[in-house]
C-alpha atoms as a PDB file:
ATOM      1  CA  UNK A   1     159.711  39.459 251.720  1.00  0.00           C
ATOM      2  CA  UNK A   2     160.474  43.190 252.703  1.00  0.00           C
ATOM      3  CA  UNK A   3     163.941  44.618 252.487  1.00  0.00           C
ATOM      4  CA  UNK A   4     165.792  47.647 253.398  1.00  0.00           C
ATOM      5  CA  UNK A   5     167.090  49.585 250.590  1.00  0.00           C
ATOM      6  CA  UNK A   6     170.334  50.239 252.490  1.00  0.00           C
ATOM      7  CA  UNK A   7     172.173  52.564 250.033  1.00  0.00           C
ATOM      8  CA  UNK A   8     169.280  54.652 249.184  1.00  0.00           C
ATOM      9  CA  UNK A   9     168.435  54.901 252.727  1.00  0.00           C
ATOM     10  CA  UNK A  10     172.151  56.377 252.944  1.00  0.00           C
ATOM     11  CA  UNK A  11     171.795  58.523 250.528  1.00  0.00           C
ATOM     12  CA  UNK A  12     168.642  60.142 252.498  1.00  0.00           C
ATOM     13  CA  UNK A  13     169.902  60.205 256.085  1.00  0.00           C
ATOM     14  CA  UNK A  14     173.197  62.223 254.128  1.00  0.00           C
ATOM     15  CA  UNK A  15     171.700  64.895 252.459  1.00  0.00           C
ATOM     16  CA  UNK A  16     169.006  64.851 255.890  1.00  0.00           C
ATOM     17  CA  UNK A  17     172.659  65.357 257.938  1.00  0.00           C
ATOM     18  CA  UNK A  18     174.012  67.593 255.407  1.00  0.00           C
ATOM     19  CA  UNK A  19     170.860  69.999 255.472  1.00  0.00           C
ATOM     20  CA  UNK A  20     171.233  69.529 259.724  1.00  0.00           C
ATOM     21  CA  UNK A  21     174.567  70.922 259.289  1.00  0.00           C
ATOM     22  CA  UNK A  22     173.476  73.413 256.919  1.00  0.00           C
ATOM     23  CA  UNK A  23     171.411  75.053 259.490  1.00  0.00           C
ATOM     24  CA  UNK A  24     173.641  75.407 262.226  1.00  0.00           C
ATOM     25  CA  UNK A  25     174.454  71.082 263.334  1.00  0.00           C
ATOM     26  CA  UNK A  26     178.238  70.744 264.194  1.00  0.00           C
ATOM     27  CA  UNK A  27     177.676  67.000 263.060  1.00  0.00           C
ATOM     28  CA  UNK A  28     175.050  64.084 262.740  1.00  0.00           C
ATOM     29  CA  UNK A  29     176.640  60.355 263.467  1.00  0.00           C
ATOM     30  CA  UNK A  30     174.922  57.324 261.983  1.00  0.00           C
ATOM     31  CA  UNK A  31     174.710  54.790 265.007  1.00  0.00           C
ATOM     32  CA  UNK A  32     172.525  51.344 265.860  1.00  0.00           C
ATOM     33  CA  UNK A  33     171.939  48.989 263.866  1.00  0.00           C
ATOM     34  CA  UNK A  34     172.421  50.821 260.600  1.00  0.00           C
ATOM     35  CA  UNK A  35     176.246  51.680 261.669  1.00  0.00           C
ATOM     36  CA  UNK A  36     176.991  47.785 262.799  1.00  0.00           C
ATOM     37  CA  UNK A  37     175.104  46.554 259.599  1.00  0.00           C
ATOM     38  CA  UNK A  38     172.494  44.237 261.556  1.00  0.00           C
ATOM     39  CA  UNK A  39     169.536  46.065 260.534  1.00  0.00           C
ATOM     40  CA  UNK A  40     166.099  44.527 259.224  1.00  0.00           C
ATOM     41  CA  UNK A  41     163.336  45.411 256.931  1.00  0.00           C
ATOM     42  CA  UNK A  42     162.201  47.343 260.255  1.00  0.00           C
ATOM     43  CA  UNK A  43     164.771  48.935 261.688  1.00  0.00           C
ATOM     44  CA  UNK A  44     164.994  52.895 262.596  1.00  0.00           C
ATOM     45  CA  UNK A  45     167.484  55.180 262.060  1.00  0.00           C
ATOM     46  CA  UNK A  46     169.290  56.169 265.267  1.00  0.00           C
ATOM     47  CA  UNK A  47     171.078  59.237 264.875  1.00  0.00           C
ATOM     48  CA  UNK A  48     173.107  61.457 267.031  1.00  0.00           C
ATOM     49  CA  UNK A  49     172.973  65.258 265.947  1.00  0.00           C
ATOM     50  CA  UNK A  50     175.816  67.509 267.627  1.00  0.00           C
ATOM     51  CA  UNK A  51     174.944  70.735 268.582  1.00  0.00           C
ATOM     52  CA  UNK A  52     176.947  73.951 269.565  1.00  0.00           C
ATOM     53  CA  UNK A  53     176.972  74.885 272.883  1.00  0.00           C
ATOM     54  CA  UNK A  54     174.036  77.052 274.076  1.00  0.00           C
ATOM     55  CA  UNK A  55     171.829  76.317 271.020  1.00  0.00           C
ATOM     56  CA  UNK A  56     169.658  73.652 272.416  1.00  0.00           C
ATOM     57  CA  UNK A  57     167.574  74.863 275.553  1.00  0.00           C
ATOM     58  CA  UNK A  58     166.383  72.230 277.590  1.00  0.00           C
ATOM     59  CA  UNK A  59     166.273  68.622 278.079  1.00  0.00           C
ATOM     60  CA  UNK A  60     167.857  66.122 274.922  1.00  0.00           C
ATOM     61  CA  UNK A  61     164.475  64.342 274.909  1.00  0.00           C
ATOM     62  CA  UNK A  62     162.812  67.569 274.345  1.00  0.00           C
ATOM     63  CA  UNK A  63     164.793  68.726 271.354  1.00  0.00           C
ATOM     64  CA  UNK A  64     164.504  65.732 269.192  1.00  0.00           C
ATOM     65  CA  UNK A  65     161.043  67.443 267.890  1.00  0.00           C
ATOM     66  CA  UNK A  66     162.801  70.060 265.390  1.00  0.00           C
ATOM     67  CA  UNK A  67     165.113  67.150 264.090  1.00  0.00           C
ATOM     68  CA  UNK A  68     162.365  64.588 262.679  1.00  0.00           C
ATOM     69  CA  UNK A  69     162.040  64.278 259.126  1.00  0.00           C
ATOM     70  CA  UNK A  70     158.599  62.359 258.110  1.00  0.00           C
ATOM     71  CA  UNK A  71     159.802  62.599 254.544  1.00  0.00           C
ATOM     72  CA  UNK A  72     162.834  59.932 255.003  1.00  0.00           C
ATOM     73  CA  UNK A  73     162.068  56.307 253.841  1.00  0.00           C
ATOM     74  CA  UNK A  74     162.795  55.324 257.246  1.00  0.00           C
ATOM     75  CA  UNK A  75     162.215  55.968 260.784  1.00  0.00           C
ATOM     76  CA  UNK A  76     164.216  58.514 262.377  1.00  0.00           C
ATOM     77  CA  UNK A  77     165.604  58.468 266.452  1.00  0.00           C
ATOM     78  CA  UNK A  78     167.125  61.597 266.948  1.00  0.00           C
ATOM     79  CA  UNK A  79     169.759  61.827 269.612  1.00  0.00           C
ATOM     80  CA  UNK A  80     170.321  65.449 269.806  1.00  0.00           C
ATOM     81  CA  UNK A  81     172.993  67.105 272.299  1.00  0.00           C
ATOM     82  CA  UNK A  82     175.324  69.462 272.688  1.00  0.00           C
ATOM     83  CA  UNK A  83     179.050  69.797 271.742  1.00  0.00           C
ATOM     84  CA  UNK A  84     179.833  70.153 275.573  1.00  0.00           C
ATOM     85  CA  UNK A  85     176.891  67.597 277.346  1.00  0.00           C
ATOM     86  CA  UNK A  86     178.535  64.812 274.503  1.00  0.00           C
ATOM     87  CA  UNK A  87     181.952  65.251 275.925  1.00  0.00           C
ATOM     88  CA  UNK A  88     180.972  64.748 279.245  1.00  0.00           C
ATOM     89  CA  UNK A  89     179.646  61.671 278.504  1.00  0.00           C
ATOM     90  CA  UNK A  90     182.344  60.900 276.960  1.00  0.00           C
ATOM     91  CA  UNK A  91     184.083  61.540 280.616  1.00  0.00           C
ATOM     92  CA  UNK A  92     181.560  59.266 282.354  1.00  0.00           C
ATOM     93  CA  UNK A  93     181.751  56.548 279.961  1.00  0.00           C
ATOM     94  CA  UNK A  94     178.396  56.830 278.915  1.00  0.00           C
ATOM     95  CA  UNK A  95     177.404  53.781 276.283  1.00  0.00           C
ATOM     96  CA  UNK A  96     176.006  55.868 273.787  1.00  0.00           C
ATOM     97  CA  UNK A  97     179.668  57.668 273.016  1.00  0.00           C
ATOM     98  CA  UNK A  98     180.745  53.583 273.424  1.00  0.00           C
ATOM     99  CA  UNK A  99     178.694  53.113 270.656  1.00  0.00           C
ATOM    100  CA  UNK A 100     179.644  55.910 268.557  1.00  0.00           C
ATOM    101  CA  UNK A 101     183.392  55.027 268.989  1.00  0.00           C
ATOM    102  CA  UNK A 102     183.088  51.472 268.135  1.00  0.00           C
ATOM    103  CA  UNK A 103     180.482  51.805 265.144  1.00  0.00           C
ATOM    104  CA  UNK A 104     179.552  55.566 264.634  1.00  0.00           C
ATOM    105  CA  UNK A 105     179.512  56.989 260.686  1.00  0.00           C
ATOM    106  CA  UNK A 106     179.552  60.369 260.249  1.00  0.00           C
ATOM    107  CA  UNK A 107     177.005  61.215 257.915  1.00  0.00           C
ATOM    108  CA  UNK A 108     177.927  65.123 257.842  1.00  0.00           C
ATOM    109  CA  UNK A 109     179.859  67.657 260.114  1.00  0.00           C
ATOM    110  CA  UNK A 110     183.124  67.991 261.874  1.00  0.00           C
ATOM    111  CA  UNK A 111     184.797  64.484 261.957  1.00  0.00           C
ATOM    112  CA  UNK A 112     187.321  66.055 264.964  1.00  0.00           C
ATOM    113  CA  UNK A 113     184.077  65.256 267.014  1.00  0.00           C
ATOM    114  CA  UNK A 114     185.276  61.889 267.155  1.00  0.00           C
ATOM    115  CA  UNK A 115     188.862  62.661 267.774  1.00  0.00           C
ATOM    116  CA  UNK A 116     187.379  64.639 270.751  1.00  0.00           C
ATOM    117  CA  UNK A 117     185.467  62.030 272.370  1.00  0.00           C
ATOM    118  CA  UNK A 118     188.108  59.458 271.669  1.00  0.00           C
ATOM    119  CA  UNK A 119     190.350  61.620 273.970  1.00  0.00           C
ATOM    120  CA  UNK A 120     187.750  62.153 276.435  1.00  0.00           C
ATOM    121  CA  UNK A 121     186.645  58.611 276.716  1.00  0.00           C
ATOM    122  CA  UNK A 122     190.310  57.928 276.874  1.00  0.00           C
ATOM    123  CA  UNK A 123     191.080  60.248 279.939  1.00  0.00           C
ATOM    124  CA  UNK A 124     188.723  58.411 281.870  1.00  0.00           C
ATOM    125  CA  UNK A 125     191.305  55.823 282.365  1.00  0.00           C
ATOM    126  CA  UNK A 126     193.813  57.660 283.860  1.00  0.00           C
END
């Protein structure tokens, strides 16, 4: 029967998010099914990597690219945006800051990320 080795797997995406940070990443946030603990054998990683403002031209889906890492022991889904397009969302209720409220880990970074978004996700209800 296959099995995740959840702690070593951990371990990995850390020192991934810590070396992310290193080179310029404000944070990286452990969502999916890793962060709510209903992973499988198969799962991915889903990750969301915060980047300053003006650092990542383009489109998100076009910057996940520089932040895959063949070398982890598991799958990695980048989510990569910046500081600024992750607040809006925040503002607009978007599901993916829903899900890094309710279950997001930060791996490495600025925890006040989260404290930011809470505020923004919060303002929406006024």
């Amino acid at each position: 029967m296959f099995r995740l080795d959840y702690d070593g797997v951990v371990r990995s995406l850390s020192s991934y998010a810590r070396r992310k940070v290193r080179e310029g990443a404000l944070a990286v946030i452990l969502i999916g099914s890793l962060a709510r603990g209903n992973y499988t054998a198969f799962s991915d990683a889903d990750v969301v990597v915060v980047v300053p403002d003006g650092s990542a031209p383009g489109d998100p889906a076009e910057r996940v690219g520089e932040f895959l890492d063949p070398s982890l022991p598991i799958d990695l889904d980048p989510f990569v945006y910046e500081k600024s397009e992750l607040v809006e969302m925040a503002r607009q209720g978007r599901r993916i800051v829903d899900e890094i409220l309710r279950v997001g880990r930060i791996l490495a970074g600025d925890p006040g990320i989260l404290e930011e978004l809470e505020r923004n996700w919060r303002s929406r209800e006024s």
